[in-house]
Protein backbone atom coordinates (compact mmCIF):
# COMPACT_ATOMS: atom_id res chain seq x y z
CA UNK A 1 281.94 39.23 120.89
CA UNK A 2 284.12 40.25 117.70
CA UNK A 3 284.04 38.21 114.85
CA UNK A 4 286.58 37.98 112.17
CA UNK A 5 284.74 37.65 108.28
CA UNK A 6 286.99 36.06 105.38
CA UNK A 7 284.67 35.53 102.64
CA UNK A 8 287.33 33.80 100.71
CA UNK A 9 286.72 33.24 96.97
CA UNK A 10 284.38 31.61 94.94
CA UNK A 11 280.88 30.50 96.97
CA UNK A 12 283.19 31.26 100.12
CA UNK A 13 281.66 35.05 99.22
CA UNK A 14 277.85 33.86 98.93
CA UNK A 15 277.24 31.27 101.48
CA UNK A 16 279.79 33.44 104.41
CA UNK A 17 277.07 36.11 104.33
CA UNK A 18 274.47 33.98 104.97
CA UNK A 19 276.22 32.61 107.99
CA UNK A 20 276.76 35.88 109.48
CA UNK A 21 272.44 36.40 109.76
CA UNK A 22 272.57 33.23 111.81
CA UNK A 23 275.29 35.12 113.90
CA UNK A 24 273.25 38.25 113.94
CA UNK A 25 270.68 36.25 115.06
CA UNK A 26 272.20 34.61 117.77
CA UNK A 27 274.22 37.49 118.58
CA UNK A 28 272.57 40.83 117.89
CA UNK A 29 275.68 42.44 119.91
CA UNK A 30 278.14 40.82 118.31
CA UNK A 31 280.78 43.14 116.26
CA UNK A 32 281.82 42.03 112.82
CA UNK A 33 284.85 43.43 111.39
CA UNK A 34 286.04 41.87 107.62
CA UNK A 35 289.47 40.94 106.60
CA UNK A 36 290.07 39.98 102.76
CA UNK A 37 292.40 37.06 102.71
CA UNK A 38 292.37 34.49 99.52
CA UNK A 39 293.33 34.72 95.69
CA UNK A 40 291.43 38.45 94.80
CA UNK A 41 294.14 39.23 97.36
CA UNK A 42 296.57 37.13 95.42
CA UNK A 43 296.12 38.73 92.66
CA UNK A 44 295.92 42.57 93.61
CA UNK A 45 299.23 42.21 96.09
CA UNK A 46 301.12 39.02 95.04
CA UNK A 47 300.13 37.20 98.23
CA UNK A 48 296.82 35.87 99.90
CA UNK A 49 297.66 36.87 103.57
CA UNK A 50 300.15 38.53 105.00
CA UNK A 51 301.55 39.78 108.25
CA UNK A 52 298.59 42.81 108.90
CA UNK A 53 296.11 40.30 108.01
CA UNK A 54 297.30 37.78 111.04
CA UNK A 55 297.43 40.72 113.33
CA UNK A 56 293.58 41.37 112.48
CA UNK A 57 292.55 38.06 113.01
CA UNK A 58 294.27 38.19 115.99
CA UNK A 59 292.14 40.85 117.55
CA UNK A 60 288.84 38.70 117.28
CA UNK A 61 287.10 36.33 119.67
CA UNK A 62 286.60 34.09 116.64
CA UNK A 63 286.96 33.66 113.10
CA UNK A 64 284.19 32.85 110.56
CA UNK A 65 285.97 31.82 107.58
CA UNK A 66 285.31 31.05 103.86
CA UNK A 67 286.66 29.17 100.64
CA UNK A 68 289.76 29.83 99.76
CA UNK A 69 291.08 29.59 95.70
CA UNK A 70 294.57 28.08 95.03
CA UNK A 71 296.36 30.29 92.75
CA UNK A 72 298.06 28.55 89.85
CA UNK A 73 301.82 29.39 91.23
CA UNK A 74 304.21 26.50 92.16
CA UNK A 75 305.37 28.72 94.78
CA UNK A 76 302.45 30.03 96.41
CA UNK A 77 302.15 28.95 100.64
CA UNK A 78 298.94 27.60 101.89
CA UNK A 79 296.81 30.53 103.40
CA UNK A 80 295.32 28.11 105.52
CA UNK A 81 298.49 26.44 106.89
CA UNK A 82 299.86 29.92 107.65
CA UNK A 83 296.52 31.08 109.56
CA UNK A 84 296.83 27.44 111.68
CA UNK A 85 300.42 27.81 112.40
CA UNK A 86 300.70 31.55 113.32
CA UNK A 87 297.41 31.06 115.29
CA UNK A 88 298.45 28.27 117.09
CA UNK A 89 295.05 25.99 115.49
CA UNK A 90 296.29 22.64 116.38
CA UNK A 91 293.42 20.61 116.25
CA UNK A 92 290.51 20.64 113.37
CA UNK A 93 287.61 19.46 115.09
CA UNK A 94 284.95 18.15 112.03
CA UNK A 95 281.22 17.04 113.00
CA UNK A 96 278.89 14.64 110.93
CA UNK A 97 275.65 13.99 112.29
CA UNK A 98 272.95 11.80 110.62
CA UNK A 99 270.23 9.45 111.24
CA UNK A 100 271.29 7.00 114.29
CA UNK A 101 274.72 8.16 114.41
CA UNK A 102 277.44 11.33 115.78
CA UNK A 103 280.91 10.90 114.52
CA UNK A 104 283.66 13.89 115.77
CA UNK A 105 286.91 13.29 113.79
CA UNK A 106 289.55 14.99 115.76
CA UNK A 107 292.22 15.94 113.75
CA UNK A 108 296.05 17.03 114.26
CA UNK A 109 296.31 20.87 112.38
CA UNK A 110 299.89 21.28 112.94
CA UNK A 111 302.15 18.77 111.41
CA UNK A 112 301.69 15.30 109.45
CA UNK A 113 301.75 15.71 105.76
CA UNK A 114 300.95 19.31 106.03
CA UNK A 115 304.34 20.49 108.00
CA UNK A 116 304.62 22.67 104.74
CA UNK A 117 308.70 21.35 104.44
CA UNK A 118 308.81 20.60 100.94
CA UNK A 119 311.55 20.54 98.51
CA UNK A 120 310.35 20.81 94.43
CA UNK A 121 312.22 19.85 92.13
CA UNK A 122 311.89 19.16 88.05
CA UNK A 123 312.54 15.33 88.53
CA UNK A 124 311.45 14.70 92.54
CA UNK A 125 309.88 16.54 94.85
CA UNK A 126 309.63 15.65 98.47
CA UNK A 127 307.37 16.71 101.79
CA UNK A 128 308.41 15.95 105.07
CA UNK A 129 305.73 14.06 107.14
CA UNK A 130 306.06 15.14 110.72
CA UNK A 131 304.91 13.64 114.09
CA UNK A 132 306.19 14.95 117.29
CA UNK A 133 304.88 13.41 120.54
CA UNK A 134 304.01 16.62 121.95
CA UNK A 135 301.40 17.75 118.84
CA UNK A 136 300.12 13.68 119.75
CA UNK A 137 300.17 14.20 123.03
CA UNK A 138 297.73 17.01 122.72
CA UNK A 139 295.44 16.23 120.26
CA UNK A 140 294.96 12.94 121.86
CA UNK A 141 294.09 14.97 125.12
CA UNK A 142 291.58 16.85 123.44
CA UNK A 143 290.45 14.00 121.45
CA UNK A 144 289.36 12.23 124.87
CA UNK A 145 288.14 15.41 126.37
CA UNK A 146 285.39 15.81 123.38
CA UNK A 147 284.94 12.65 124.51
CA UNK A 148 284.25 13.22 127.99
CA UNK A 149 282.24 15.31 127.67
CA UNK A 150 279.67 14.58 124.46
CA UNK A 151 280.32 10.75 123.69
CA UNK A 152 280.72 9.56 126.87
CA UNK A 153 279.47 6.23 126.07
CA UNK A 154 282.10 5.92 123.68
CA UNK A 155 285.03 4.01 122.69
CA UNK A 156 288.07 6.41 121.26
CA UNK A 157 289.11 5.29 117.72
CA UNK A 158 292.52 6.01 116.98
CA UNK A 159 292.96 5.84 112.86
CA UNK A 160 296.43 5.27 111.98
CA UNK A 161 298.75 3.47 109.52
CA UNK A 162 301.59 2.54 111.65
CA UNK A 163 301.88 -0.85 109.71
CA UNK A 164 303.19 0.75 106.87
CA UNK A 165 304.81 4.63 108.13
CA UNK A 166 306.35 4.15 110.74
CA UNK A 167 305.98 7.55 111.83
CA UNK A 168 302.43 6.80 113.01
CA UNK A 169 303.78 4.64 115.78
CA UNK A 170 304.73 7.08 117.68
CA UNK A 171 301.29 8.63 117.07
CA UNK A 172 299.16 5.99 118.07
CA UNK A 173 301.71 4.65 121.05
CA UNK A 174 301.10 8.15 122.36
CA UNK A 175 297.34 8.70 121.73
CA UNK A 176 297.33 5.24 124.06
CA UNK A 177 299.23 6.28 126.53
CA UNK A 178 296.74 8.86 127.13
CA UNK A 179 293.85 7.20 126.59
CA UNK A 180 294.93 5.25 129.08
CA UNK A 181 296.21 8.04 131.45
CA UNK A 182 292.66 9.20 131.22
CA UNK A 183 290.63 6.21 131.42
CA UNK A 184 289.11 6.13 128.23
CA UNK A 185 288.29 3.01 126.28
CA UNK A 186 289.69 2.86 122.81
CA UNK A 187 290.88 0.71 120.08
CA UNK A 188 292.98 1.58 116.85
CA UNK A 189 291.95 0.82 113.59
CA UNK A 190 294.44 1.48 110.29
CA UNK A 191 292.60 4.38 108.30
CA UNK A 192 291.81 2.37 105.00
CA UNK A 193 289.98 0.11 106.61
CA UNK A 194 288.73 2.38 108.93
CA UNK A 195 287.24 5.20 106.51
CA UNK A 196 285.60 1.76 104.55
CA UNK A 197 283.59 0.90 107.60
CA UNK A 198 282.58 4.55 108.66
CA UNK A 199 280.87 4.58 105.78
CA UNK A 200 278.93 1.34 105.67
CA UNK A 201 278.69 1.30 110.08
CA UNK A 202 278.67 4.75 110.96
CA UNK A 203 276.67 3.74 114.25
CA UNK A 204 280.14 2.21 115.46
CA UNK A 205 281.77 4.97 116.31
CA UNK A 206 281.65 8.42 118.15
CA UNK A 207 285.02 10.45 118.73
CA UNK A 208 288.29 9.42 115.92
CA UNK A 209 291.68 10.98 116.59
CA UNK A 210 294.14 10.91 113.21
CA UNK A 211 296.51 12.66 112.05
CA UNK A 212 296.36 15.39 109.67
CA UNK A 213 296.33 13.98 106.07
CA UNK A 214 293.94 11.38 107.05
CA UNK A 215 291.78 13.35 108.61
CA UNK A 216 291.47 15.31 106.00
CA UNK A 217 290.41 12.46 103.87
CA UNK A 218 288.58 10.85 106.07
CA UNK A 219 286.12 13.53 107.13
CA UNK A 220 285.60 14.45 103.73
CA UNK A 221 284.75 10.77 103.03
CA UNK A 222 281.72 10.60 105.63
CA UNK A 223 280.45 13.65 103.37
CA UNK A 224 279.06 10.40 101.22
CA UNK A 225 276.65 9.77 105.06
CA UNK A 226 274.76 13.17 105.23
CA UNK A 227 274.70 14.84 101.52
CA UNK A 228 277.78 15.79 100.41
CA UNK A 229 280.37 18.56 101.37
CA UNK A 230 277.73 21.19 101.53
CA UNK A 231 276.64 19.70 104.65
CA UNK A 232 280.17 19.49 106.76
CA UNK A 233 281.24 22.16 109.10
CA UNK A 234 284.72 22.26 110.87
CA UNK A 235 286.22 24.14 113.67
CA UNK A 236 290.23 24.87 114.09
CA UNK A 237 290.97 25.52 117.62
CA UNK A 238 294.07 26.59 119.32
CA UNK A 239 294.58 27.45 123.51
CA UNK A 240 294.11 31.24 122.75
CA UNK A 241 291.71 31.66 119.02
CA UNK A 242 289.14 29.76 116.81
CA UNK A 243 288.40 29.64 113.48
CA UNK A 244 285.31 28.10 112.13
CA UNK A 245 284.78 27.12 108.14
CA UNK A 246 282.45 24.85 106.08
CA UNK A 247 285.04 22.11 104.80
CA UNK A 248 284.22 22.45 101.19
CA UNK A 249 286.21 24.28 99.29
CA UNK A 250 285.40 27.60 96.97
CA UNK A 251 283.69 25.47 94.02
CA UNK A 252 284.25 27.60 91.15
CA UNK A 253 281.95 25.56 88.56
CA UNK A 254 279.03 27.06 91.01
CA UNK A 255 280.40 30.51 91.88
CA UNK A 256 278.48 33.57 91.33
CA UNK A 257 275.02 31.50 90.39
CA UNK A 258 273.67 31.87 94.02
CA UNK A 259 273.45 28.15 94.62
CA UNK A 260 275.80 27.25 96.69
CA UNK A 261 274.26 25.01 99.83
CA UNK A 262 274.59 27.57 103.00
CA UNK A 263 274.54 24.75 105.40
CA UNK A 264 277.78 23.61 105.87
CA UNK A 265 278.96 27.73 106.26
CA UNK A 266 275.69 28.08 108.66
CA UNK A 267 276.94 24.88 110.82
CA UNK A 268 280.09 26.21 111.40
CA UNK A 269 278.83 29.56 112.18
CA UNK A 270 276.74 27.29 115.01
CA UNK A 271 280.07 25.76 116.44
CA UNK A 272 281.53 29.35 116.20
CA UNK A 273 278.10 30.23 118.81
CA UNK A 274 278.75 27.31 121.08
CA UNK A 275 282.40 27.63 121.52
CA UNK A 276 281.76 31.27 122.89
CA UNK A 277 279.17 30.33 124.90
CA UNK A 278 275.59 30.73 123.04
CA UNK A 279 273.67 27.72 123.05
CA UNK A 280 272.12 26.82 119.66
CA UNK A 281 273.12 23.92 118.35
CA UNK A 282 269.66 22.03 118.41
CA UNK A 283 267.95 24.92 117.24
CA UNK A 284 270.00 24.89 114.38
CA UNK A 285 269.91 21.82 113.43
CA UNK A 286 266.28 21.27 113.53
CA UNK A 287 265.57 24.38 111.51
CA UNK A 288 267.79 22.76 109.15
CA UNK A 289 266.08 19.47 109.63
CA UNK A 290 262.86 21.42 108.96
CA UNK A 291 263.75 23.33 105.88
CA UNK A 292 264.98 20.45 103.90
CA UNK A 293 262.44 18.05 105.09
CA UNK A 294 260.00 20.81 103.65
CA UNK A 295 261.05 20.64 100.17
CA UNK A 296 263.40 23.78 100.21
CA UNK A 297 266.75 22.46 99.57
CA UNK A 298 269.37 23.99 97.00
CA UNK A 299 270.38 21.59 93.95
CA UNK A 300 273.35 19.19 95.34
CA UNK A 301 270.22 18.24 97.88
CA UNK A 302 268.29 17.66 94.46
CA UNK A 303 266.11 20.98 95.06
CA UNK A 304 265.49 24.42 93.50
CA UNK A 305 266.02 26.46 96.14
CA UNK A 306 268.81 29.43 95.82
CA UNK A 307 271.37 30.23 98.79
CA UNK A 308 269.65 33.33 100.24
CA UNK A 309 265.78 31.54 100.08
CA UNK A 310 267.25 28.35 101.55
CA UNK A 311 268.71 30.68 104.48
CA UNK A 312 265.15 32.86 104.87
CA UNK A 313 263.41 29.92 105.26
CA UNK A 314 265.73 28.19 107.84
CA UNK A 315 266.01 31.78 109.52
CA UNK A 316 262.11 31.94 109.49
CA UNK A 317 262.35 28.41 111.52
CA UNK A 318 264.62 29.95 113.77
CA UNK A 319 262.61 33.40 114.73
């Protein structure tokens, strides 16, 4: 297995490395080859990733990737939109576990709010929300595959808004369609009122398909259910790569005082594991479980631990 390493910026460089010993651990064969994409890029060559850097990632099995700093320039392209399109990452696939409940939010990566056609101007500025029923199509299919195959006592949720954009009737007409085409039970649900009662009834719901923006949102919303961002892996998967990342983003009040939480960087470095194959998922997450629930946790879990203690401990757990 060859693994793609993008640190990133910011605590993207500090909890990435600790991510890669659960690899090693895993996968003692595996080759890891690093790639510097992000703002120190930015700054050195005037952009965060170009063409050479796409070809690289292109070589691995997977990518393990880190935080990534918005440069201050008005003009500057999304490093993370460019990886998803060129890679063909349609859909972000984003956990969150806790106690009596297993949400997936399945979210569309290639178009929505995030179809990267703007136009700035000095008095309006304007981005094109796209929805195509072929991106729907697909994301709804694998949407109800996740579905099949780990919530299969579910009910598919399909968070929307199409009472207000229009736009998102086409989405959810289409996510329906194959719902129904596949036989799975759903309902939809508009997304405010949706990501309101996630929060207070978690135990309600098991695989949500959205569209990008609110996606987004709402994933980063059920942070609130298990401890914050530092918990929340993510997985972008296409039909021919992967890329795995925690879903915070490179914290630069933190960076450089070796306490970022590793957990959300070591989750997705689990997903990376299981989508090629390795089996590790519950071991994971109990050593997790197990670390915490011993008093080692790093300060946004209200503890004193640093990143690199937090991860000898949980790798201790694991050995």
């Amino acid at each position: 297995m060859r693994v793609a390493v993008v640190r990133g910026d910011g605590i993207g460089k500090e909890v990435i490395p600790q991510a890669v010993r659960v690899l090693d651990h895993y996968a003692p064969g595996a080759e890891f080859f690093e790639t510097e994409i992000g703002y120190g890029k930015w700054k050195r060559c005037g952009t965060g990733c170009d063409d050479s850097d796409i070809e690289a990632l292109r070589e691995a099995d997977s990518i393990l990737f880190g935080a990534i700093t918005t440069p201050p320039d008005p003009n500057y392209k999304s490093v993370m939109l460019k990886i998803r399109k060129d890679l063909g990452l349609y859909a972000n696939l984003r956990p969150v576990h806790g106690d009596g409940f297993s949400i997936m939010v399945v979210r569309e990566n290639s178009e929505g709010l995030y179809s990267g056609i703007e136009e700035i101007g000095a008095e309006m500025s304007t981005t094109l929300r796209v929805v195509t029923k072929k991106a729907s199509e697909r994301i709804a299919r694998c949407a109800c595959s996740i579905l099949l195959k780990d919530f299969r006592n579910s009910t598919l949720t399909i968070g929307n808004k199409a009472n207000v954009m229009k736009s998102d009737v086409l989405f959810r007409d289409t996510c329906i369609n194959v719902a129904d085409e596949m036989g799975i039970p759903y309902r939809t649900s508009y997304i405010d009122a949706l990501t309101f009662d996630t929060i207070q009834n978690p135990q309600r719901y098991g695989v949500i398909v959205t569209t990008n923006i609110f996606g987004d949102i709402l994933s980063d919303a059920l942070g609130h259910l298990v401890g914050g961002l530092g918990m929340l892996p993510s997985a972008n998967i296409g039909d021919e790569h992967s890329l795995f990342e925690p879903v915070h983003g490179s914290a630069p009040d933190i960076a450089g005082k070796g306490i970022a939480n590793p957990v959300a960087a070591i989750r997705s470095a689990g997903m990376l594991l299981e989508h090629n194959g390795i089996a590790c998922r519950d071991e994971i997450e109990n050593a997790i479980a197990g670390t915490i629930s011993s008093g080692i946790s790093t300060p946004d879990l209200r503890g004193t631990a640093d990143t690199v203690s937090f991860t000898d401990a949980l790798i201790n757990r694991l050995r």
